[in-house]
Protein backbone atom coordinates (compact mmCIF):
# COMPACT_ATOMS: atom_id res chain seq x y z
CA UNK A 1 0.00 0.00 0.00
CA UNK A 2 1.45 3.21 -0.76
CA UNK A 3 1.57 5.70 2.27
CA UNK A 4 -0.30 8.86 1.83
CA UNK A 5 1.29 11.68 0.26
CA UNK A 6 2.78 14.50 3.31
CA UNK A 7 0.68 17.72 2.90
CA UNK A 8 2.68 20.64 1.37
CA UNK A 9 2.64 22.99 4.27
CA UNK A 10 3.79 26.71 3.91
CA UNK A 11 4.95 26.17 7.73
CA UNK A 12 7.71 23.85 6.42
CA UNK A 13 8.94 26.03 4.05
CA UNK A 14 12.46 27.41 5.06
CA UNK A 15 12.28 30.97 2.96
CA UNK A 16 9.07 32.14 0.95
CA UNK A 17 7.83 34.66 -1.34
CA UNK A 18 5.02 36.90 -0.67
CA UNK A 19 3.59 38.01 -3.85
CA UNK A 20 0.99 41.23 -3.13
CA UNK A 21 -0.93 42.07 -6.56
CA UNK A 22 -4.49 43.06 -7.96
CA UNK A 23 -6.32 41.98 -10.80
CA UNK A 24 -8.30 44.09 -13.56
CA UNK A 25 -12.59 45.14 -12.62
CA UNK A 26 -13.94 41.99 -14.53
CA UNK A 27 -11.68 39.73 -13.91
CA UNK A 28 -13.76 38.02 -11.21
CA UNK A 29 -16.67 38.27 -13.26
CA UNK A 30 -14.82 36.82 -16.41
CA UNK A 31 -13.93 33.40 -13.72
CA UNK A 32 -10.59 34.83 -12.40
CA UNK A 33 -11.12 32.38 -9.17
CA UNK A 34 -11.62 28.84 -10.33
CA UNK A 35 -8.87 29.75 -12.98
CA UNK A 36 -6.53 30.00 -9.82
CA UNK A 37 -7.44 26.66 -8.93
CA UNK A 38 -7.40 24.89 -12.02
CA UNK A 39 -4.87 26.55 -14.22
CA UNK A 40 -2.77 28.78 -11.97
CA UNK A 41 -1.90 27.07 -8.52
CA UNK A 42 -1.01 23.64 -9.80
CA UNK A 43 1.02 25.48 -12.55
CA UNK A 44 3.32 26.85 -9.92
CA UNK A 45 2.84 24.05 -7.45
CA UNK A 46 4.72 21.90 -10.31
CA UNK A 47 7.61 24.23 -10.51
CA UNK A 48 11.17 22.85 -9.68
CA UNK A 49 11.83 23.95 -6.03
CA UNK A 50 8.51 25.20 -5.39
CA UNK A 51 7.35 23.22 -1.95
CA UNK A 52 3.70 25.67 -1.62
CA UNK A 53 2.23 27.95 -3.37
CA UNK A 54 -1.16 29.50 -2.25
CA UNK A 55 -3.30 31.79 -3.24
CA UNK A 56 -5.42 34.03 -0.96
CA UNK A 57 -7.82 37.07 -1.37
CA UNK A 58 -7.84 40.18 1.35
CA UNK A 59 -11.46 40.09 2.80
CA UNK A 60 -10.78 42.67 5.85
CA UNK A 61 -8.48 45.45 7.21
CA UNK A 62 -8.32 46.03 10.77
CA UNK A 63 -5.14 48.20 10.69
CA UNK A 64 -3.12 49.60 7.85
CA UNK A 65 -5.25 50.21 5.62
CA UNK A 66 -6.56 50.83 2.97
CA UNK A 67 -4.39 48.70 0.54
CA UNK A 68 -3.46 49.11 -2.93
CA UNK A 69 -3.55 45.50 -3.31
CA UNK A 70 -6.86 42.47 -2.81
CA UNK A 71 -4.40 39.35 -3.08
CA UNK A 72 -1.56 37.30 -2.34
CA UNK A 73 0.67 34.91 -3.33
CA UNK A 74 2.64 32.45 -0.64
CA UNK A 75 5.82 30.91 -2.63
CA UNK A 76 7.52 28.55 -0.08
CA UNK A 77 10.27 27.37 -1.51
CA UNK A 78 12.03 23.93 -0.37
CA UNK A 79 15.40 25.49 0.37
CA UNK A 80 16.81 28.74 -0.12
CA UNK A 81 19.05 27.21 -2.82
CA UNK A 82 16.01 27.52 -5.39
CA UNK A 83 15.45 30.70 -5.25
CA UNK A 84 16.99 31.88 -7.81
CA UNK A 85 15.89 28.71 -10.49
CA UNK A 86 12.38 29.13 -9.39
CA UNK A 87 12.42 32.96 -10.11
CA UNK A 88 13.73 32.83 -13.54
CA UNK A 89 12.15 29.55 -14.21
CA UNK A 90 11.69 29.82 -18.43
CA UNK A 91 8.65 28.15 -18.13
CA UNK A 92 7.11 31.17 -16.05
CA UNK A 93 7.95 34.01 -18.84
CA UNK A 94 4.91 32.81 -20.88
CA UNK A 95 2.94 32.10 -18.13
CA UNK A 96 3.37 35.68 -16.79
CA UNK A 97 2.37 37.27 -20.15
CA UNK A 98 -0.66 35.06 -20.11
CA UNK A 99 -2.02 35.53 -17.04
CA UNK A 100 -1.68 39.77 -17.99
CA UNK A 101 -3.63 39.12 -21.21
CA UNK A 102 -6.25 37.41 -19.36
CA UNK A 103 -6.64 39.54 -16.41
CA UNK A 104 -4.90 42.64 -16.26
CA UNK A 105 -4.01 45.03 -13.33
CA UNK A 106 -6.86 47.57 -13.86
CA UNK A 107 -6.17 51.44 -14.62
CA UNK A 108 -3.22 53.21 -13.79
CA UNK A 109 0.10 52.60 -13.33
CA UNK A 110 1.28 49.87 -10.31
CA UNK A 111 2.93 51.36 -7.29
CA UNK A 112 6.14 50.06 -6.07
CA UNK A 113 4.83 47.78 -3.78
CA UNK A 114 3.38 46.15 -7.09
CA UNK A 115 6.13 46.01 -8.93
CA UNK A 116 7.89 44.23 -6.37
CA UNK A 117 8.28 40.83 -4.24
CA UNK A 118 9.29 39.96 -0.94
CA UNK A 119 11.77 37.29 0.24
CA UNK A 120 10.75 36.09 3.82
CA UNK A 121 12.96 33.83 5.84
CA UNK A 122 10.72 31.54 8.54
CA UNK A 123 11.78 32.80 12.03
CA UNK A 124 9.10 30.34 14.05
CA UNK A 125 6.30 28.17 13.72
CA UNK A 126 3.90 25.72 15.40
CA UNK A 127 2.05 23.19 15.09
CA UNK A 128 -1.17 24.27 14.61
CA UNK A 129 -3.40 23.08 11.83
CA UNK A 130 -3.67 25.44 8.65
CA UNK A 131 -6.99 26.40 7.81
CA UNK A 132 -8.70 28.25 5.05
CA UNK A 133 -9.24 31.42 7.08
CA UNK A 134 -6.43 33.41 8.99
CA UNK A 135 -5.06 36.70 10.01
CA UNK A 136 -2.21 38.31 8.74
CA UNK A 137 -0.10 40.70 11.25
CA UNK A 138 2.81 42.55 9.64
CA UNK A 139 4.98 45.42 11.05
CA UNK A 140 8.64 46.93 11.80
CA UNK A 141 11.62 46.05 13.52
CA UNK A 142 11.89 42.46 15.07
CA UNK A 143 9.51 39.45 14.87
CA UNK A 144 7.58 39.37 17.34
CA UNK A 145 7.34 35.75 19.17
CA UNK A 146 4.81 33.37 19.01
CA UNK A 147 2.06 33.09 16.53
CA UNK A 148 1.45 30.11 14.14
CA UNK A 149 3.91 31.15 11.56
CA UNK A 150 6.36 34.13 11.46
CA UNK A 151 8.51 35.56 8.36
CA UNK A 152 11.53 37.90 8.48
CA UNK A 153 11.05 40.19 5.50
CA UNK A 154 14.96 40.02 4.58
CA UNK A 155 15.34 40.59 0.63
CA UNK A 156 13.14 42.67 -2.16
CA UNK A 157 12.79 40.97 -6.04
CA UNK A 158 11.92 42.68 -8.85
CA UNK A 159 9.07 41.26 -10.69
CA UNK A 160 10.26 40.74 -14.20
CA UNK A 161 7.83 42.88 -15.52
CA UNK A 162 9.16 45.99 -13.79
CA UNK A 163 11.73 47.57 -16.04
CA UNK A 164 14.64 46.52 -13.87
CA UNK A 165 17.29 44.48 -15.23
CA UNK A 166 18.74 41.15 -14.29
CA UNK A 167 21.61 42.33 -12.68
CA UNK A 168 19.39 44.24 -10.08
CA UNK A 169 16.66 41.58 -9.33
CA UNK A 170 17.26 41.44 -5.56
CA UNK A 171 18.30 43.84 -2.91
CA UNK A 172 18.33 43.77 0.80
CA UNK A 173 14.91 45.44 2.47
CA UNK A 174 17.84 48.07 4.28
CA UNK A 175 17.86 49.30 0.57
CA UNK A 176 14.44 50.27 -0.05
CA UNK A 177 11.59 48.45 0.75
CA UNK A 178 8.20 49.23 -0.89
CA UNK A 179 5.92 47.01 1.23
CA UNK A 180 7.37 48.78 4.03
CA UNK A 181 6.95 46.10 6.48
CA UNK A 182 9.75 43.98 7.88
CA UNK A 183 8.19 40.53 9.33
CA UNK A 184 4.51 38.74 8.36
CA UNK A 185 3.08 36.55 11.23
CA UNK A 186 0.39 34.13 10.40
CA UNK A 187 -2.42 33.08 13.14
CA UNK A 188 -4.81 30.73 12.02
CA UNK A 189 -7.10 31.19 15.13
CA UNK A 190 -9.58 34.31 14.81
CA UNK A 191 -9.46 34.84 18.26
CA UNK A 192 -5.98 35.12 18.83
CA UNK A 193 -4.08 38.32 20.39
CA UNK A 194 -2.96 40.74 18.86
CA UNK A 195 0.31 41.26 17.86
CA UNK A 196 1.95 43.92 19.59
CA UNK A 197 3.81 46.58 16.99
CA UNK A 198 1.48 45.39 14.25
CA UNK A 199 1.27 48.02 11.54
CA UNK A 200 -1.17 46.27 9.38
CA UNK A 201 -3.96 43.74 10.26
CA UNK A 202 -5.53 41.52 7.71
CA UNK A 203 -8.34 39.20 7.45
CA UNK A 204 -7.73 36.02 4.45
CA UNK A 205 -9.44 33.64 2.69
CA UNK A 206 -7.78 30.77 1.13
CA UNK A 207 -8.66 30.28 -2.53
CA UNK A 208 -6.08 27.45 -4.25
CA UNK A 209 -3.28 25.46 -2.41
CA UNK A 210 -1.65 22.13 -3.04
């Protein structure tokens, strides 16, 4: 009998991108969702090096806002070794072009934090179950302790769509830092404490994982 397959848990992920972005006006009419789930997360869940990748959509702001962007991306990665094969994958180039065609960004041009991503390294985790709900605490300065799952925002990666070139496609966050925020705890329980020194406070619902 062949043993069940281990889940693909963000929480085992040593380093992982967060991906903020927004989508054109229709594209939720035009079936941007189940297109995550069918086409688009087991796309990059079958990329070399990729361990998770999840896609979630911003349904509350308790602090912080209001935000320039509706989703995000989780890109664990299975060692920080891959980072650099999984972001200039040549599979992805077409795939990036595509998904603009279908959906878009809507009018005007993308702020920085857009044009960016952000390489977190895991600084603690627990045990706890993931679920498809959970709040996500961000701020300045140290990680705060405890918490299901906490990321050091270390590095910044320039999406390859941003008019920077290869040679400048990552860059400590003590260089500039467009999403501003230096760490990204996860709590999966919605009664759970606040973090102190939160800047930004975020409700999540889980659309596509692996």
């Amino acid at each position: 009998m062949t043993a069940p397959a281990k889940p693909r848990l963000i929480a085992d992920c040593p380093v992982m991108i967060f991906i903020a972005y927004t989508v054109g006006a229709e594209a939720v009419a035009k079936g941007y969702h189940p297109w995550l789930v069918e086409t688009d997360n087991p796309f990059f869940n079958a990329i070399p090096g990729v361990h998770h990748y999840a896609n979630w959509i911003v349904d509350g702001v308790s602090k912080g806002g209001p935000l320039s962007w509706t989703y995000y991306d989780f890109q664990g990665l299975a060692d920080e070794s891959d980072l650099e094969r999984v972001w200039f994958n040549p599979d992805l180039d077409g795939f990036r072009k595509e998904w603009i065609r279908l959906w878009g960004y809507g009018p005007g041009e993308r702020p920085p934090v857009l044009r960016h991503a952000y390489l977190c390294r895991r600084v603690s985790r627990s045990d706890a179950t993931p679920r498809d709900k959970l709040r996500l605490s961000a701020g300045q300065g140290k990680p705060p302790s405890g918490g299901d799952l906490t990321f050091a925002v270390t590095d910044v990666l320039a999406k390859h769509f941003a008019g920077v070139g290869a040679a400048k496609w990552k860059w400590p966050v003590a260089e500039g830092n467009p999403l501003g925020l230096e760490w990204l705890r996860v709590d999966y329980a919605p009664d759970a404490p606040e973090v102190p020194g939160a800047e930004l406070v975020l409700s999540a619902g889980l659309i596509a994982a692996p």
